[in-house]
Protein backbone atom coordinates (compact mmCIF):
# COMPACT_ATOMS: atom_id res chain seq x y z
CA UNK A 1 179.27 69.49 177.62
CA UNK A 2 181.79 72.05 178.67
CA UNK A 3 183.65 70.73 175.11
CA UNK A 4 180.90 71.93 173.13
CA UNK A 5 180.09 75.05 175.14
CA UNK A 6 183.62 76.35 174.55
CA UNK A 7 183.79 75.26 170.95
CA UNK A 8 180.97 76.16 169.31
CA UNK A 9 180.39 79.27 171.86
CA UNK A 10 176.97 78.76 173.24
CA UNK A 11 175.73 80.32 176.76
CA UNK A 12 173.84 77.60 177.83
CA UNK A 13 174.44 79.22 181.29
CA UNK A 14 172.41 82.23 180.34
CA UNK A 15 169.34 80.19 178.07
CA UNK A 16 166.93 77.30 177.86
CA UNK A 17 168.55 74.13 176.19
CA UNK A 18 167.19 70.52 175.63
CA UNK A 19 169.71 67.44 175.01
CA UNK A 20 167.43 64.92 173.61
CA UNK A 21 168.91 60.87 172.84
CA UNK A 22 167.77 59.14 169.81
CA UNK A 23 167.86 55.59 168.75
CA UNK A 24 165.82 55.99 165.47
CA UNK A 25 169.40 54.58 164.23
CA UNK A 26 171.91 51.30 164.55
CA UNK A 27 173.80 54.31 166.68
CA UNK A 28 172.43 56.27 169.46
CA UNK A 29 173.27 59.85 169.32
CA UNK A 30 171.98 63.07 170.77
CA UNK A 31 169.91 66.20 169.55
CA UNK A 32 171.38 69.39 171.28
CA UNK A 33 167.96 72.27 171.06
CA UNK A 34 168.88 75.89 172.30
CA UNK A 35 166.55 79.21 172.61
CA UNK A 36 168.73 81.91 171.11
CA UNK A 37 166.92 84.11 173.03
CA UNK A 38 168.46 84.57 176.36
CA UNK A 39 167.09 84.77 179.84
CA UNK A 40 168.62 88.53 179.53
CA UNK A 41 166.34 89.00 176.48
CA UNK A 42 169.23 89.28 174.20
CA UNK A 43 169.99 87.59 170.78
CA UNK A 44 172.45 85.06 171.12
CA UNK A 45 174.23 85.13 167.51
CA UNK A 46 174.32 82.70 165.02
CA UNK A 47 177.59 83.70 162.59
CA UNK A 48 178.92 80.90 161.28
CA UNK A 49 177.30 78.46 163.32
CA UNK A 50 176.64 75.88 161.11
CA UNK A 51 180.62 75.43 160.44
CA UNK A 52 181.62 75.56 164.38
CA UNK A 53 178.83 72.82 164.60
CA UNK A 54 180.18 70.72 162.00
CA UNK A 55 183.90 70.99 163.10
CA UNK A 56 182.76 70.45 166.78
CA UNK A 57 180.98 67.43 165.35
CA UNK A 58 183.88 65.90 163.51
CA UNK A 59 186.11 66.47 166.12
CA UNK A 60 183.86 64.52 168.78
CA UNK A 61 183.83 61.87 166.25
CA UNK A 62 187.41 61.06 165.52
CA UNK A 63 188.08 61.91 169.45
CA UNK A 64 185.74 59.34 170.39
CA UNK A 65 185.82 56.87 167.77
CA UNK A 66 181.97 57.44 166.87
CA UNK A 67 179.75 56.81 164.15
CA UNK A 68 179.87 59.32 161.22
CA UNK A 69 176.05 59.18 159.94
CA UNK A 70 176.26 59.03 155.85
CA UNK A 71 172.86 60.05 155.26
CA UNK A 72 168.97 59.16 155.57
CA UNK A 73 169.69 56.04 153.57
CA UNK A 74 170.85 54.60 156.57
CA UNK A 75 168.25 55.50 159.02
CA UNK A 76 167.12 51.99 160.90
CA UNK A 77 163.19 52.98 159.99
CA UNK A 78 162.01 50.25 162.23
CA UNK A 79 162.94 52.05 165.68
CA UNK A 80 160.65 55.46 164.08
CA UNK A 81 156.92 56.16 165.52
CA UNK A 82 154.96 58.77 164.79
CA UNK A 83 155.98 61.96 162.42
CA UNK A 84 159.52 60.97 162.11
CA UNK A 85 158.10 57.48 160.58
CA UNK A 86 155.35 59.02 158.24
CA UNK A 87 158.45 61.65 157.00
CA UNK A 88 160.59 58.87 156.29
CA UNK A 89 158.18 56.88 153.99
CA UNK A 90 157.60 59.90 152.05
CA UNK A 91 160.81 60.22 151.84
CA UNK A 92 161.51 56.38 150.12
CA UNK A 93 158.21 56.75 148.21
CA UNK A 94 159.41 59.88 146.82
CA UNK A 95 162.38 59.12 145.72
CA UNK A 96 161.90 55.64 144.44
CA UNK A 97 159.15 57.58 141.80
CA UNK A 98 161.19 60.09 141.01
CA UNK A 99 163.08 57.62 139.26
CA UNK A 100 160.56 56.23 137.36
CA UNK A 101 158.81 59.45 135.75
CA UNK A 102 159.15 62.10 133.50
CA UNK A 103 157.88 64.87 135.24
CA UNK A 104 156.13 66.15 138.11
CA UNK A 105 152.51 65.41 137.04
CA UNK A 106 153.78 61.76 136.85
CA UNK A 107 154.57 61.88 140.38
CA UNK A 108 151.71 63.23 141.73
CA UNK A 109 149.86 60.18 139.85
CA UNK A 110 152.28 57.81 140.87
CA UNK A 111 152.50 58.62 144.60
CA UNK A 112 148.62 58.85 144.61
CA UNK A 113 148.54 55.36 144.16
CA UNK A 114 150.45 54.98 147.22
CA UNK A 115 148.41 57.21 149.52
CA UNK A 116 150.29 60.40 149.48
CA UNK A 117 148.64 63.56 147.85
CA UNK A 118 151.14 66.09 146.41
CA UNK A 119 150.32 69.41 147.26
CA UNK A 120 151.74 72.61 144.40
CA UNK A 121 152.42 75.99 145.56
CA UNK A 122 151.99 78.72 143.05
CA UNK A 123 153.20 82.32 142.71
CA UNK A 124 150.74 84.95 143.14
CA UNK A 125 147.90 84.89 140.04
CA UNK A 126 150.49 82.59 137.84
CA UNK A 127 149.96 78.85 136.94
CA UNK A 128 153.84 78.58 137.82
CA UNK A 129 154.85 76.04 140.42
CA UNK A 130 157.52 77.25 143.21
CA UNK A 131 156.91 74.93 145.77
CA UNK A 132 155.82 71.86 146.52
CA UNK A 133 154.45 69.19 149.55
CA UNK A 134 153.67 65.99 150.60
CA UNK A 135 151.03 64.58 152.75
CA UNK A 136 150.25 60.84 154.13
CA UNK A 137 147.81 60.81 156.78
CA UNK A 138 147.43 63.61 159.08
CA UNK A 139 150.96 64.70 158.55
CA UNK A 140 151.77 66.90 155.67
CA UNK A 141 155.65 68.22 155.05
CA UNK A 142 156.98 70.93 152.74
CA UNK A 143 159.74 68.90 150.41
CA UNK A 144 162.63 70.30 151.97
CA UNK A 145 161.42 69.19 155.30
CA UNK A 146 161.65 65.75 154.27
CA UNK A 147 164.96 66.15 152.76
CA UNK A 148 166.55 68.99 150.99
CA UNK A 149 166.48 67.24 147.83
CA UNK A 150 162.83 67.30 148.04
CA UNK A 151 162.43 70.93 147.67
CA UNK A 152 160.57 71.41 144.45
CA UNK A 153 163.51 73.29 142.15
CA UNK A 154 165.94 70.41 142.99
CA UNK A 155 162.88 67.74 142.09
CA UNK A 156 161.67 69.06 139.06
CA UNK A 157 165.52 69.30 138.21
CA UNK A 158 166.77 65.81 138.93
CA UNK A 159 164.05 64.39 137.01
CA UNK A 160 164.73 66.85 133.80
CA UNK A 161 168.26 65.65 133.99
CA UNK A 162 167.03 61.75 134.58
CA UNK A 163 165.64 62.12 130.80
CA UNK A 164 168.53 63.96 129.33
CA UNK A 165 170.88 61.21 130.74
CA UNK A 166 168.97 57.95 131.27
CA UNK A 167 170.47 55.59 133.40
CA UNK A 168 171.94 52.82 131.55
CA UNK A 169 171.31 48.89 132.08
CA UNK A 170 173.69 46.74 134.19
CA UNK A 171 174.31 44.80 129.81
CA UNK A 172 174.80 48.62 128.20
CA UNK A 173 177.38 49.57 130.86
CA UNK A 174 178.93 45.77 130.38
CA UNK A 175 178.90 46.43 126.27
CA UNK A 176 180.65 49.65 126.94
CA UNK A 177 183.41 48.03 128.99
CA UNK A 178 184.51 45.37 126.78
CA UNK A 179 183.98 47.70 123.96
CA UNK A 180 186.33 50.53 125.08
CA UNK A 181 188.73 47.39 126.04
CA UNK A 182 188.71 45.78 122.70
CA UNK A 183 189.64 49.56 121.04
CA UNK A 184 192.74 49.99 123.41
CA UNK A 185 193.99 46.30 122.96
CA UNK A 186 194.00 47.08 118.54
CA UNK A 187 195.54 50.66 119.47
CA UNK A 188 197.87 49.23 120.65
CA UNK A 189 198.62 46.16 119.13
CA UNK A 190 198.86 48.50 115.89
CA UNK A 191 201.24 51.02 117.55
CA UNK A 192 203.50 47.90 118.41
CA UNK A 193 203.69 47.23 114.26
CA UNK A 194 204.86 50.04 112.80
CA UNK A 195 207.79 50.63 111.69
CA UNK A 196 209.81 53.67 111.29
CA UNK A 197 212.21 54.03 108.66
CA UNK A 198 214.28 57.02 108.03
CA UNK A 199 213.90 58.63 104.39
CA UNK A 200 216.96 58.37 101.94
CA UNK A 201 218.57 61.62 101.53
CA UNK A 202 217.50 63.67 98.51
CA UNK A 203 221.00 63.91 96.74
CA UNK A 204 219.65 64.75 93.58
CA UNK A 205 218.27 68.29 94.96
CA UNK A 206 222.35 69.05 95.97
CA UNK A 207 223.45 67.87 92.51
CA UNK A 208 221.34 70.41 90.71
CA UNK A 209 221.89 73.07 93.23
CA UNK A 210 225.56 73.25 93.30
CA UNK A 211 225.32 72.52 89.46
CA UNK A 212 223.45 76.06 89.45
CA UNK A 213 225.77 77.57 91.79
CA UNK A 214 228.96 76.60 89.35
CA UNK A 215 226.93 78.31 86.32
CA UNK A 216 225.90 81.35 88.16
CA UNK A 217 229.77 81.68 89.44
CA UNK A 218 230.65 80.93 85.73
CA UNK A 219 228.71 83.61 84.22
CA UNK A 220 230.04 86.04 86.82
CA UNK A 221 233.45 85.44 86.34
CA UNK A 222 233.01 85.82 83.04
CA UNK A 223 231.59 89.50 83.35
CA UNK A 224 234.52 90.31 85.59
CA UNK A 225 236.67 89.12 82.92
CA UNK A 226 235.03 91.28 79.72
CA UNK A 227 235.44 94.56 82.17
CA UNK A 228 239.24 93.70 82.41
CA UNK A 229 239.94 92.95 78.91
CA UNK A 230 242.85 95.00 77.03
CA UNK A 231 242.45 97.46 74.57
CA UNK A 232 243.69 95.09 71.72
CA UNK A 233 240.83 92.98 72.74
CA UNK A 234 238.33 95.16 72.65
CA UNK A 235 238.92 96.38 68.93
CA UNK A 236 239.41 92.89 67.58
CA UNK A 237 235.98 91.88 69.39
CA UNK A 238 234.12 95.19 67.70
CA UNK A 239 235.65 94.03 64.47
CA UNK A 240 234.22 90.50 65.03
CA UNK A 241 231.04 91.91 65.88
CA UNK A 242 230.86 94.18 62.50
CA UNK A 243 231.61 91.53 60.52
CA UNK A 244 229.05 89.11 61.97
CA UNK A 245 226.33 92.45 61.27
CA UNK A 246 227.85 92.52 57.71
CA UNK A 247 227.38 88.57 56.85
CA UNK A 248 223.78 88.38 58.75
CA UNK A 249 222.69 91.63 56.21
């Protein structure tokens, strides 16, 4: 107890406490209830509570080789009396429905049938639901008292998403397997066949070019050649010229 006083930084010296053992479980544990009021009359504060109690927790756990609860699935139901018993069946009933229906109105019909009445809390002068309970018995709970996932937003929205997405059969998801299977084995069975060859050189595209090149360098030369001719040249080419004028009149 010391452990957990210095840990999680509690003065149980200085308030009322209650350590409570359980065996609603396969595991016995403990319950740990504190008045954060102090004899003094001062606040004891809260900050970041919840993560000291959860590392203090885990620590305990591994330290001591304990059991590490994984949730109310695996609550033993027969050791519960009382409220915690009642809570608990709403708890199954509820969620086995939820499975099963397509909207809230569907689970107030269906848990009816069972003996639990669904109670809807709406905002101020609006038909709009924004919370919701259950009662069996003498014992009513608000949803998230039962569990969190009870509350009515987190409900409404698991069943919304339980028609977008419906859960497929044990055959579909079988189907599926041997499906996507059968696709990879052809993938790549038909990656293992081909065959890459590498393309013959285009040698007819160099043949014309450099046949283009020697005319272009032809033509050129033969420009550079005309500016160097001799003077000689030059009148015996204008006399060739006139007479070719004279014969084409």
């Amino acid at each position: 107890m010391d452990y957990i006083k210095e840990k999680i930084g509690w003065d149980f010296k200085n308030t009322q406490y209650l350590i409570v053992k359980h065996k609603d479980k396969d595991h016995p544990h403990i319950h740990i209830v504190y008045n954060r009021v102090s004899n003094s009359g001062k606040t004891i504060s809260d900050n970041f509570q919840k993560q000291r109690n959860v590392q203090v927790a885990k620590e305990l756990t591994l330290k001591h080789g304990l059991y590490l609860s994984p949730g109310k699935e695996r609550v033993n139901r027969q050791q519960l009396k009382g409220e915690d018993k009642i809570k608990y069946e709403l708890f199954d009933a509820i969620k086995a429905a939820s499975k099963k229906v397509k909207n809230i109105n569907e689970l107030k019909q269906v848990l009816a049938k069972q003996g639990i009445v669904t109670h809807l809390k709406y905002k101020s002068g609006t038909t709009e639901a924004q919370g919701i309970s259950f009662s069996k018995g003498e014992y009513k709970f608000k949803g998230s008292e039962i569990d969190r996932s009870l509350s009515y937003a987190k409900l409404s929205q698991a069943i919304e998403q339980q028609q977008v997405k419906p859960e497929k059969s044990l055959a579909d998801q079988l189907r599926e397997v041997m499906e996507n299977a059968k696709q990879q084995r052809e993938s790549q069975d038909k990656t293992e066949q081909t065959t890459y060859l590498k393309p013959e050189p285009e040698t007819h595209y160099l043949r014309q070019s450099l046949s283009a090149g020697a005319g272009l360098l032809a033509d050129l030369l033969g420009n550079i050649a005309d500016d160097d001719d001799s003077p000689e040249r030059k009148r015996r080419k204008k006399n060739e010229q006139q007479q070719s004028r004279g014969i084409s009149r």
